[in-house]
N, C-alpha and C. Protein backbone atom coordinates (compact mmCIF):
# COMPACT_ATOMS: atom_id res chain seq x y z
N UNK A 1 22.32 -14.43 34.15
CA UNK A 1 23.32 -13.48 33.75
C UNK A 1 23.77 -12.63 34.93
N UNK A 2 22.60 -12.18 35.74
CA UNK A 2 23.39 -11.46 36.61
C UNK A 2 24.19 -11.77 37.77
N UNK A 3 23.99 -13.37 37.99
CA UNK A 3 24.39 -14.03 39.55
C UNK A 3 25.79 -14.40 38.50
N UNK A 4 26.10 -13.97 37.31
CA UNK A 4 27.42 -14.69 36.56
C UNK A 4 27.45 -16.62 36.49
N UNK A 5 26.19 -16.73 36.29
CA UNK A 5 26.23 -18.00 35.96
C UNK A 5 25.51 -18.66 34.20
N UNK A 6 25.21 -17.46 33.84
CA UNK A 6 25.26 -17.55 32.29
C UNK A 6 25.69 -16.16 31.57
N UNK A 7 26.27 -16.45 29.90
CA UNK A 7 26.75 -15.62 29.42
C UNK A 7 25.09 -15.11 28.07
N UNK A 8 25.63 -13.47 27.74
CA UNK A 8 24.77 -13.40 26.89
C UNK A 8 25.34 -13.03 26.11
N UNK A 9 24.88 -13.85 24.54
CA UNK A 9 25.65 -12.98 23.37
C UNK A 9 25.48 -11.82 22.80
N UNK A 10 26.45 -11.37 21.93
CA UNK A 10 26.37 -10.16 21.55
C UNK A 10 24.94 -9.49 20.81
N UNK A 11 24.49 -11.03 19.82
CA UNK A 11 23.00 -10.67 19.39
C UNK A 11 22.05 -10.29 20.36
N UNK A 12 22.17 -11.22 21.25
CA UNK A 12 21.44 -11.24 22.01
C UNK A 12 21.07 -9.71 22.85
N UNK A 13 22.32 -9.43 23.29
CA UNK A 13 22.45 -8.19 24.27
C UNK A 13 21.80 -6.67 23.30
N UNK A 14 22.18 -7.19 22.14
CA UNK A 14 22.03 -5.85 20.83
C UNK A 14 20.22 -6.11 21.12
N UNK A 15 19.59 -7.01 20.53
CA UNK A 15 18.09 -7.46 20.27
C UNK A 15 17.61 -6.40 21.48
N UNK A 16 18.52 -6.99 23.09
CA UNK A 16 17.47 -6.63 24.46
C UNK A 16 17.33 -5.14 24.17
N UNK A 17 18.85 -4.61 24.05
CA UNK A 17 18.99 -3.15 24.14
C UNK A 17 18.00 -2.36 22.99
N UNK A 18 18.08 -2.86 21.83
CA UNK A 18 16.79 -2.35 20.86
C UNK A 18 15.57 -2.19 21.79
N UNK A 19 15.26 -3.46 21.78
CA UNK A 19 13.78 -3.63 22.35
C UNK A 19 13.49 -2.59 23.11
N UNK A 20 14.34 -2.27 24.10
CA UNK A 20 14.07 -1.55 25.43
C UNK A 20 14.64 0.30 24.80
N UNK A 21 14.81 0.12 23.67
CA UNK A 21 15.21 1.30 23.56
C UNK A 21 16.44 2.28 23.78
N UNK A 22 17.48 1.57 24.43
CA UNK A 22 18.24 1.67 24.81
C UNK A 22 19.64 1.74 23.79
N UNK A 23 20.46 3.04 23.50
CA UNK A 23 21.56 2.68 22.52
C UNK A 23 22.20 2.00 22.82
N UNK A 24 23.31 0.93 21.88
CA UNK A 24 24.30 0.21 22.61
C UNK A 24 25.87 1.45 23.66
N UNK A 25 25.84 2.88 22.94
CA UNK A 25 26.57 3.71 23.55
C UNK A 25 26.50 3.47 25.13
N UNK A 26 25.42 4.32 24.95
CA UNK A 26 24.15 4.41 26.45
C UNK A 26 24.88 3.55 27.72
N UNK A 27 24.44 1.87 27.15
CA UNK A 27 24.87 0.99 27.66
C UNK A 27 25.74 1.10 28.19
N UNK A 28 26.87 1.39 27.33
CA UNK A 28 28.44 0.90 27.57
C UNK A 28 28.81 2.25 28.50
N UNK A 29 28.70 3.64 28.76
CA UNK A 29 28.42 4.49 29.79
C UNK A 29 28.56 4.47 30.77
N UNK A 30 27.64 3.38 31.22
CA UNK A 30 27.81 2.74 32.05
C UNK A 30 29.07 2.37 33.04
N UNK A 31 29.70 1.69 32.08
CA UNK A 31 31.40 1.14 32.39
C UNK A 31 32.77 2.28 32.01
N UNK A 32 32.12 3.40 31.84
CA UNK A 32 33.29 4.63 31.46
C UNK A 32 32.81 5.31 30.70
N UNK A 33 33.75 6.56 30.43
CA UNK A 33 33.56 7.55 29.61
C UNK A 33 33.41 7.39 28.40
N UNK A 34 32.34 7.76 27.77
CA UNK A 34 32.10 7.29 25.97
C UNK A 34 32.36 8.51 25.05
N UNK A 35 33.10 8.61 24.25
CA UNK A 35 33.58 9.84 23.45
C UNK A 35 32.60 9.98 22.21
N UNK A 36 32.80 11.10 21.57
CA UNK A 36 31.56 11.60 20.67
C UNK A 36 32.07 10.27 19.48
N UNK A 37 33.30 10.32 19.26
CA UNK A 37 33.66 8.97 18.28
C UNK A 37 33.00 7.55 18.59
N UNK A 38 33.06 7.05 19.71
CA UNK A 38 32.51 6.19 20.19
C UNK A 38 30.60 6.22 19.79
N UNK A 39 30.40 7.34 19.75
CA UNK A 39 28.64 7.37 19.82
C UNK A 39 28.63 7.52 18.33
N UNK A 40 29.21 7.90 17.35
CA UNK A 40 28.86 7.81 16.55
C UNK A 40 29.31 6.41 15.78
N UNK A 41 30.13 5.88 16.39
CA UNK A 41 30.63 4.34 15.98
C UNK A 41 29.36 2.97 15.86
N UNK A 42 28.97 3.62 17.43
CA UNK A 42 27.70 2.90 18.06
C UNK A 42 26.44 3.13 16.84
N UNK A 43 26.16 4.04 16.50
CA UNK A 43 24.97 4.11 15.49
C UNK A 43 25.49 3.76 14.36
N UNK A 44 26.44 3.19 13.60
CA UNK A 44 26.97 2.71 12.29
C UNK A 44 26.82 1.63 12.52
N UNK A 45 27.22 1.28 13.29
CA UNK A 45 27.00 -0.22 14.23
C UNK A 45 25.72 -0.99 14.78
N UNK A 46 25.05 0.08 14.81
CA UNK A 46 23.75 -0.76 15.40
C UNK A 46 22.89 -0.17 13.90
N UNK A 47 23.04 0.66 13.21
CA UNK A 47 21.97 0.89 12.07
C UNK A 47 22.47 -0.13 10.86
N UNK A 48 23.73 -0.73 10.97
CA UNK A 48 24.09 -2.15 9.84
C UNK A 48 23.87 -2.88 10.40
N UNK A 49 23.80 -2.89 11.80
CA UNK A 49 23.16 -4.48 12.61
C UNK A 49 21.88 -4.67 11.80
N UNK A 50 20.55 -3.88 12.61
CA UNK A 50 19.64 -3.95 11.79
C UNK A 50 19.25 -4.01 10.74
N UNK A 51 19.83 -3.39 10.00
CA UNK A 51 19.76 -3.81 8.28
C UNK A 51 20.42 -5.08 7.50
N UNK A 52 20.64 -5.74 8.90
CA UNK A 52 21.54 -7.22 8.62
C UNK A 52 22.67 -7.10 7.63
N UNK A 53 22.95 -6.04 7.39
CA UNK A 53 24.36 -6.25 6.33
C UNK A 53 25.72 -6.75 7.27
N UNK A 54 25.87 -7.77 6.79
CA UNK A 54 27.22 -8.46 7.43
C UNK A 54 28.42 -7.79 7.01
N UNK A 55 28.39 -7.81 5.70
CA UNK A 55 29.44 -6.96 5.00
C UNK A 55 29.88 -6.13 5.34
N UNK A 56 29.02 -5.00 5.45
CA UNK A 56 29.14 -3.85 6.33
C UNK A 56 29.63 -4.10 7.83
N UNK A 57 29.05 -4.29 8.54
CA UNK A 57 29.52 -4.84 9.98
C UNK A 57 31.43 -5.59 9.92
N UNK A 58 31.51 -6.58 8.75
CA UNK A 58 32.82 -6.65 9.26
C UNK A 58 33.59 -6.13 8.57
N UNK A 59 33.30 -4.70 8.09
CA UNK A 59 34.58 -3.76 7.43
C UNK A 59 34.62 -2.78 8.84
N UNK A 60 33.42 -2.76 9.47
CA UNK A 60 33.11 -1.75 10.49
C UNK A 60 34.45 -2.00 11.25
N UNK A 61 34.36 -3.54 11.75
CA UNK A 61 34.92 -3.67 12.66
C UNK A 61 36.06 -4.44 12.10
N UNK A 62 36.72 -4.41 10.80
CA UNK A 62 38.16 -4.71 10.48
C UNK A 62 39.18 -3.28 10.67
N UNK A 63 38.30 -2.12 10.36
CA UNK A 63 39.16 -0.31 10.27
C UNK A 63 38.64 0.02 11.33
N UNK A 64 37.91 -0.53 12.07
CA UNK A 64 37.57 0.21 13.37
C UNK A 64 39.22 0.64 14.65
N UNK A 65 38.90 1.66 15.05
CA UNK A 65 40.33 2.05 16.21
C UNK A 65 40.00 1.93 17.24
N UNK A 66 39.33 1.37 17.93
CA UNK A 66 38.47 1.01 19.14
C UNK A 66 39.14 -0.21 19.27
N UNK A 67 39.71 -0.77 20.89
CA UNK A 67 40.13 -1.64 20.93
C UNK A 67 39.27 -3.21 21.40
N UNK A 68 39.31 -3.94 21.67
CA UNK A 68 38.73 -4.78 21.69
C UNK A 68 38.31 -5.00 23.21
N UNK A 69 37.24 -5.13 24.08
CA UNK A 69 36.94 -5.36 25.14
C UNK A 69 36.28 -6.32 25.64
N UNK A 70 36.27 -6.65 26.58
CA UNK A 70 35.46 -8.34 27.15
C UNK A 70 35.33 -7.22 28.76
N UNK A 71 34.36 -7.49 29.10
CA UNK A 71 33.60 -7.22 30.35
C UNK A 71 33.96 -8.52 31.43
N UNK A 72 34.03 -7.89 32.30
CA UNK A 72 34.52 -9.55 33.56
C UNK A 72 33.67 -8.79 34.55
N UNK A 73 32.82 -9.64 35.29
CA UNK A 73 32.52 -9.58 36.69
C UNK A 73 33.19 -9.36 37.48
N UNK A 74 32.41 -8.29 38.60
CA UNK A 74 33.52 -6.77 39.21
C UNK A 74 33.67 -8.15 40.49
């Protein structure tokens, strides 16, 4: 992943960031400014992840106002 010669999925990346404790907000920080909307998006989002409700997850992200992002190697 990091030499950009494999991709990780979204489960995947969610699982690491649990594990390690880490919010998915936190994360994304990282790459810019995260607004209080954004952090609270992030915990609706990661507390229906975990509770595996799909349902939930894709109403989240059908009314969600957050636009859609893909990360590219700088």
């Amino acid at each position: 992943m990091e030499n950009d010669c494999s991709e990780i999925s979204v489960n995947d990346l969610i699982k690491l960031l649990h594990h390690h404790r880490i919010p998915v907000a936190n994360f994304w920080e990282g790459f810019g400014a995260t607004s209080t909307d954004v952090l609270i998006f992030q915990s609706q989002i990661t507390n229906t992840y975990l509770n595996k409700d799909v349902a939930v997850l894709q109403n989240l992200y059908a009314n969600a106002n957050f636009a859609d992002a893909k990360l590219s190697a700088y």
